[in-house]
PDB file of N, CA and C in Angstrom:
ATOM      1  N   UNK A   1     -10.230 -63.334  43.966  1.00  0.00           N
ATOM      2  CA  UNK A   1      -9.472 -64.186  44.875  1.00  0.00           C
ATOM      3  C   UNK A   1      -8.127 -63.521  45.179  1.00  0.00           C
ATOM      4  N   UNK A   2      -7.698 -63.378  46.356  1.00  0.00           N
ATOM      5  CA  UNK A   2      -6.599 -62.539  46.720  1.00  0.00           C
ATOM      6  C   UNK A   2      -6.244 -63.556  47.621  1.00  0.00           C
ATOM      7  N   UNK A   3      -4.849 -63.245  47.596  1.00  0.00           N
ATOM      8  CA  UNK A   3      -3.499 -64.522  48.238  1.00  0.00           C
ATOM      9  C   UNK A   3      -3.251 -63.187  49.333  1.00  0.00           C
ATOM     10  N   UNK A   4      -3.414 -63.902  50.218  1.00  0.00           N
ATOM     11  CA  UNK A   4      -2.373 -63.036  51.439  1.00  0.00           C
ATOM     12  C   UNK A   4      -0.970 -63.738  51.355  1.00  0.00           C
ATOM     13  N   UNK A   5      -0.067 -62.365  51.263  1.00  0.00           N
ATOM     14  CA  UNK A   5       1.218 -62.791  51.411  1.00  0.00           C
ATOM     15  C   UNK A   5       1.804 -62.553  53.036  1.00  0.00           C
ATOM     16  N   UNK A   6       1.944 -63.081  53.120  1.00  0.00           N
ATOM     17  CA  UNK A   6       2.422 -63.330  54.610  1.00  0.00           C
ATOM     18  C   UNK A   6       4.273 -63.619  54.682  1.00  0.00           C
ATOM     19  N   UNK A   7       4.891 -63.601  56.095  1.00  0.00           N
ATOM     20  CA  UNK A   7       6.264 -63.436  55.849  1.00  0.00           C
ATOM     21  C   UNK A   7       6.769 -64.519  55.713  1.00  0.00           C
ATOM     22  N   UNK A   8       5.996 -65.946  56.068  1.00  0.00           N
ATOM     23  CA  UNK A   8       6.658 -67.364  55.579  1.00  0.00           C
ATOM     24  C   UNK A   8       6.500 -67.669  53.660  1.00  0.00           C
ATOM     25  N   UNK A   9       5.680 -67.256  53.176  1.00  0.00           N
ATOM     26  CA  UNK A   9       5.346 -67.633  52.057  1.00  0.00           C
ATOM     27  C   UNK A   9       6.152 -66.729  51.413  1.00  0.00           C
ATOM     28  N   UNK A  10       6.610 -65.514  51.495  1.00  0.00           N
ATOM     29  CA  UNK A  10       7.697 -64.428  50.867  1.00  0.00           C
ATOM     30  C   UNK A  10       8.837 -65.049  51.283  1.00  0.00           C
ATOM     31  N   UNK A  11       9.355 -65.310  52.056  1.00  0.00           N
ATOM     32  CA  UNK A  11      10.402 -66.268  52.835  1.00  0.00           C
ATOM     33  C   UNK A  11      10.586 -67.534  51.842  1.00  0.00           C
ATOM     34  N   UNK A  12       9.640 -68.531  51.693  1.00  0.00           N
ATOM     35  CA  UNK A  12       9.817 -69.564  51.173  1.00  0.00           C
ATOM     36  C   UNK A  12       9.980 -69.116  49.398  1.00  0.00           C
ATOM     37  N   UNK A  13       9.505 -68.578  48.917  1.00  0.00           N
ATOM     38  CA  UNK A  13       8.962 -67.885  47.526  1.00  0.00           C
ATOM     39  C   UNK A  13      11.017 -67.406  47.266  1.00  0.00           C
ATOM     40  N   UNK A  14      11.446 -66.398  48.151  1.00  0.00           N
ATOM     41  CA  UNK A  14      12.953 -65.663  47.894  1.00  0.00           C
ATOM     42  C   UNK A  14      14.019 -66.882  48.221  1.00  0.00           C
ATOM     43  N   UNK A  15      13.903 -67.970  49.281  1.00  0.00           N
ATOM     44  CA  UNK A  15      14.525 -69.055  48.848  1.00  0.00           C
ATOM     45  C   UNK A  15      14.075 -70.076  47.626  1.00  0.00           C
ATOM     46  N   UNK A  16      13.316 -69.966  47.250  1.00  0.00           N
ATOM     47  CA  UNK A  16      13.148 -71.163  45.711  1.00  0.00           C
ATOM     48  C   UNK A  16      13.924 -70.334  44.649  1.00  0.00           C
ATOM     49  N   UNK A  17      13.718 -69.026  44.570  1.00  0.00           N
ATOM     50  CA  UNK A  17      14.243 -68.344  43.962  1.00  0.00           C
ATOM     51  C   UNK A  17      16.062 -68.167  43.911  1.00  0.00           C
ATOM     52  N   UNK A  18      16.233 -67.866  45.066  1.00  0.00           N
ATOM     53  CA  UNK A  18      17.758 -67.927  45.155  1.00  0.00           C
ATOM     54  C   UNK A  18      18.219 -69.359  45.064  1.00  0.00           C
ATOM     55  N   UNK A  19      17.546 -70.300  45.399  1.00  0.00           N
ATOM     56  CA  UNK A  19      18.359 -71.546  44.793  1.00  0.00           C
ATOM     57  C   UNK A  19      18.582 -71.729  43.493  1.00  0.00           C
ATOM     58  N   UNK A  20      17.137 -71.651  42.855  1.00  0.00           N
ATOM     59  CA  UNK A  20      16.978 -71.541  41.122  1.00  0.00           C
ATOM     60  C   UNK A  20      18.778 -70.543  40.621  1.00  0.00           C
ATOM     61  N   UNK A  21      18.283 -69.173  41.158  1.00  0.00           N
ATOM     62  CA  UNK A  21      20.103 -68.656  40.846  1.00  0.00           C
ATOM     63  C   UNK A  21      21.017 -69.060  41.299  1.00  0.00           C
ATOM     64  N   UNK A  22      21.188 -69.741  42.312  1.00  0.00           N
ATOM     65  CA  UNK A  22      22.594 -70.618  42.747  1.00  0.00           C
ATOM     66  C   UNK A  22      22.719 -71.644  42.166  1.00  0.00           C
ATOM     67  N   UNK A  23      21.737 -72.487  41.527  1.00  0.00           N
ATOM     68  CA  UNK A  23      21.834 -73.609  40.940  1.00  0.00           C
ATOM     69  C   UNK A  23      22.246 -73.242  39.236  1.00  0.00           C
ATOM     70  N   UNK A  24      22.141 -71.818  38.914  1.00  0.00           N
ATOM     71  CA  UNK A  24      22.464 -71.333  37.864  1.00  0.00           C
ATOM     72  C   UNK A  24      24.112 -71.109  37.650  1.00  0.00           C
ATOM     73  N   UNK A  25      24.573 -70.421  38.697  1.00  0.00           N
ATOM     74  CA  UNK A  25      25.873 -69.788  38.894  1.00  0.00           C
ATOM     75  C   UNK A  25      26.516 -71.230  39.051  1.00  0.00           C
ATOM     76  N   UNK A  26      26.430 -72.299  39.491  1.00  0.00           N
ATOM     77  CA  UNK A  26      26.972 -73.617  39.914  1.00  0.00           C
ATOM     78  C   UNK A  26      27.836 -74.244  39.047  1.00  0.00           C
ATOM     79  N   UNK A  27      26.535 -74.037  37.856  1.00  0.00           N
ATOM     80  CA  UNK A  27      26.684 -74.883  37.012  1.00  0.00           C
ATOM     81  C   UNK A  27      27.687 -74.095  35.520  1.00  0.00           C
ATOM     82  N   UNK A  28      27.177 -72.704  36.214  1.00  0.00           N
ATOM     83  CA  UNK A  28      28.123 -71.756  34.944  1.00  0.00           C
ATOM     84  C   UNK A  28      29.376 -71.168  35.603  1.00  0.00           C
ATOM     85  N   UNK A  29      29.866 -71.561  36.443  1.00  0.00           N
ATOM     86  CA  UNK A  29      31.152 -71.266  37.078  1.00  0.00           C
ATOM     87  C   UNK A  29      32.026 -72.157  37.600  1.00  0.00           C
ATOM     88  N   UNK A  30      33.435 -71.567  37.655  1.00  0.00           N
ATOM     89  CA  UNK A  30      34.546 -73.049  37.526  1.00  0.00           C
ATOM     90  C   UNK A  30      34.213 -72.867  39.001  1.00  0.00           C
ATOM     91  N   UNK A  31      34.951 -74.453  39.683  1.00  0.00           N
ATOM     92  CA  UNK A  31      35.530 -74.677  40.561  1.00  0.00           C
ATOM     93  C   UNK A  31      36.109 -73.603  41.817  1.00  0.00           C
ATOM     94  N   UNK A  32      36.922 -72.631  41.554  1.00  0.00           N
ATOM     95  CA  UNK A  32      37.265 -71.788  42.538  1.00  0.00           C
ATOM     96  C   UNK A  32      36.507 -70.922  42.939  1.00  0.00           C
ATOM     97  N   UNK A  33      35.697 -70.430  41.608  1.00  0.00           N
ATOM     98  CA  UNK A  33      33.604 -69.260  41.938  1.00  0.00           C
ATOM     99  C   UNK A  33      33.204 -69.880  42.871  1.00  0.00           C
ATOM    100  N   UNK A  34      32.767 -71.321  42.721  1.00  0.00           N
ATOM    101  CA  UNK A  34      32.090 -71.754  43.347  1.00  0.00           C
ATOM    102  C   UNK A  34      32.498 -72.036  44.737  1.00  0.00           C
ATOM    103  N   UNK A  35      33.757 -72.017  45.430  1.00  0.00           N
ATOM    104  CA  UNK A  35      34.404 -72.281  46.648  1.00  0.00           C
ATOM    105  C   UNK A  35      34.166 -70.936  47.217  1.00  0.00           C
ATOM    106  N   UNK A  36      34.754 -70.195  46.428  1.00  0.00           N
ATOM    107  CA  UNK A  36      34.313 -68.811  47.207  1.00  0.00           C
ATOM    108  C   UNK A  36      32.338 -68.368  47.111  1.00  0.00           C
ATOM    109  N   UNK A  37      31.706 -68.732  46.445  1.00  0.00           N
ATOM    110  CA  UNK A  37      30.350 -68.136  46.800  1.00  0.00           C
ATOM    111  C   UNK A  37      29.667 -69.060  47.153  1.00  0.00           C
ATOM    112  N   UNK A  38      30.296 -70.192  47.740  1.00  0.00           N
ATOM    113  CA  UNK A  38      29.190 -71.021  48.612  1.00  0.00           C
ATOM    114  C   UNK A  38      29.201 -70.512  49.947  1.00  0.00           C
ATOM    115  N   UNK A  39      29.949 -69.835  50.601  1.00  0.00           N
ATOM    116  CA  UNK A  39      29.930 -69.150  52.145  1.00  0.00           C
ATOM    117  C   UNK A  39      28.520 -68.051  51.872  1.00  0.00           C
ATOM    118  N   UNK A  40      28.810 -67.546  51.052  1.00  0.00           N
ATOM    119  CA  UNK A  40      28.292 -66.349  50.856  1.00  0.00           C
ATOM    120  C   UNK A  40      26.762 -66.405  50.843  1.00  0.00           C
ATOM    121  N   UNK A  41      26.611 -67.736  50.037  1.00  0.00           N
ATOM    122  CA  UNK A  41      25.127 -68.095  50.063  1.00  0.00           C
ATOM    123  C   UNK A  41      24.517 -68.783  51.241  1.00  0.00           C
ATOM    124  N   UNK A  42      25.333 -69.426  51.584  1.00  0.00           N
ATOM    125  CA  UNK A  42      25.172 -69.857  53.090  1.00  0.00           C
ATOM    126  C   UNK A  42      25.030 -68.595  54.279  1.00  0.00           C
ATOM    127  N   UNK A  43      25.710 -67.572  54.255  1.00  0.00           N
ATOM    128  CA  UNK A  43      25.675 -66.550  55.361  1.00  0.00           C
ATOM    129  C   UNK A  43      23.896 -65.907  54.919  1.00  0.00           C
ATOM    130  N   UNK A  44      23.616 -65.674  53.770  1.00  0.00           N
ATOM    131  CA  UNK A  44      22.445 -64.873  53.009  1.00  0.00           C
ATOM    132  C   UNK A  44      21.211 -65.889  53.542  1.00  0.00           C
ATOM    133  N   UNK A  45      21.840 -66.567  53.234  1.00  0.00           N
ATOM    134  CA  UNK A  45      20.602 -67.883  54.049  1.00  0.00           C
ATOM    135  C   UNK A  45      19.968 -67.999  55.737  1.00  0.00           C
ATOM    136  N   UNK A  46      21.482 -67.883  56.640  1.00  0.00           N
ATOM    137  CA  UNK A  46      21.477 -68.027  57.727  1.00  0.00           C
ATOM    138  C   UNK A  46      21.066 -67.069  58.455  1.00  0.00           C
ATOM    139  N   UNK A  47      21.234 -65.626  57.522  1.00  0.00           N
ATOM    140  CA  UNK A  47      20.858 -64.295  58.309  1.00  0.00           C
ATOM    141  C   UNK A  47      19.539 -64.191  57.981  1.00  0.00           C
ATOM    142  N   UNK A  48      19.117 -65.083  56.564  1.00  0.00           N
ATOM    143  CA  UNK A  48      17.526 -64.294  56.239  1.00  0.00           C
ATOM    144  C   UNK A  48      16.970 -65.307  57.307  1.00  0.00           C
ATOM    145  N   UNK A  49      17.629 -66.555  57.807  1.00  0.00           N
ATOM    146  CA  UNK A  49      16.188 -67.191  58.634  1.00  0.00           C
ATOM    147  C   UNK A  49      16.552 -66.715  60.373  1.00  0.00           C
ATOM    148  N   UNK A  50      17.452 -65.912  60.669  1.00  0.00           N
ATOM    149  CA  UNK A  50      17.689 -65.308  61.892  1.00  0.00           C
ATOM    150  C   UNK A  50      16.242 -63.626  62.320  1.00  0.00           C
ATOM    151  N   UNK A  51      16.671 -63.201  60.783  1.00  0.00           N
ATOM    152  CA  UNK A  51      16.026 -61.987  60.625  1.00  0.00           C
ATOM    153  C   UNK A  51      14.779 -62.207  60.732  1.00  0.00           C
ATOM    154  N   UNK A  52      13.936 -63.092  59.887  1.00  0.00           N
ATOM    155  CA  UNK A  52      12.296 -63.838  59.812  1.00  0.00           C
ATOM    156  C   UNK A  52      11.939 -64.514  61.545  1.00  0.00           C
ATOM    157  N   UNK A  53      12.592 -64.636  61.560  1.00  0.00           N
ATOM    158  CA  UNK A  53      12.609 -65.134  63.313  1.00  0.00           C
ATOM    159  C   UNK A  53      12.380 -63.806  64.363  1.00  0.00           C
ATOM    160  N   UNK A  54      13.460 -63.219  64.361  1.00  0.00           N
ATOM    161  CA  UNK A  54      13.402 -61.562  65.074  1.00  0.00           C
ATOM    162  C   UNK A  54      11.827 -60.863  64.755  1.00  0.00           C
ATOM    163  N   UNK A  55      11.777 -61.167  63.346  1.00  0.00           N
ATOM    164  CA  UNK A  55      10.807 -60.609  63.116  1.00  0.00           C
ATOM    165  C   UNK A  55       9.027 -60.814  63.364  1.00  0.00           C
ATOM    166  N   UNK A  56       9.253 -62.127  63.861  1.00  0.00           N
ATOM    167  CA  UNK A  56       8.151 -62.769  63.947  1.00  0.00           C
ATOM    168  C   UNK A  56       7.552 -62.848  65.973  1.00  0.00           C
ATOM    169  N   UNK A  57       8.912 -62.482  66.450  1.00  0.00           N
ATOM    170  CA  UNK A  57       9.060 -62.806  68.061  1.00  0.00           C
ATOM    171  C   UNK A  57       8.456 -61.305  68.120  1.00  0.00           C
ATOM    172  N   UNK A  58       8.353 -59.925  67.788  1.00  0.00           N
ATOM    173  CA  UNK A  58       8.260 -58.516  68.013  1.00  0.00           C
ATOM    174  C   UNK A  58       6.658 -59.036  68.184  1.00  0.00           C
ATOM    175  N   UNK A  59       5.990 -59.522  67.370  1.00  0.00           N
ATOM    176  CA  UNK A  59       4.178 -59.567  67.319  1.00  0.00           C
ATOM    177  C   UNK A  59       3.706 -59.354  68.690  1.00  0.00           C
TER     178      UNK A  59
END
């Protein structure tokens, strides 16, 4: 039995994942970590679902 990985399911799979570590760093970092690396995770977010998009319009 073989899983095709396809680019939504790698997509969805690297966000569960990066939340799991943001929800890590959250909780183990003061107040000011967390002001500064919530943009950051937000930009990583916004570009990976810009990029999956680009990437999907080329087919």
């Amino acid at each position: 039995m073989k899983i095709k990985a396809d680019k939504n399911l790698l997509a969805s799979l690297a966000f569960i994942i990066a939340l799991l570590i943001f929800v890590v760093i959250v909780f183990r970092l003061p107040v000011n970590a967390f002001i500064i690396a919530t943009p950051i995770f937000a930009g990583i977010v916004f570009l990976s679902i810009f990029l999956i998009k680009d990437n999907e319009d080329e087919k």
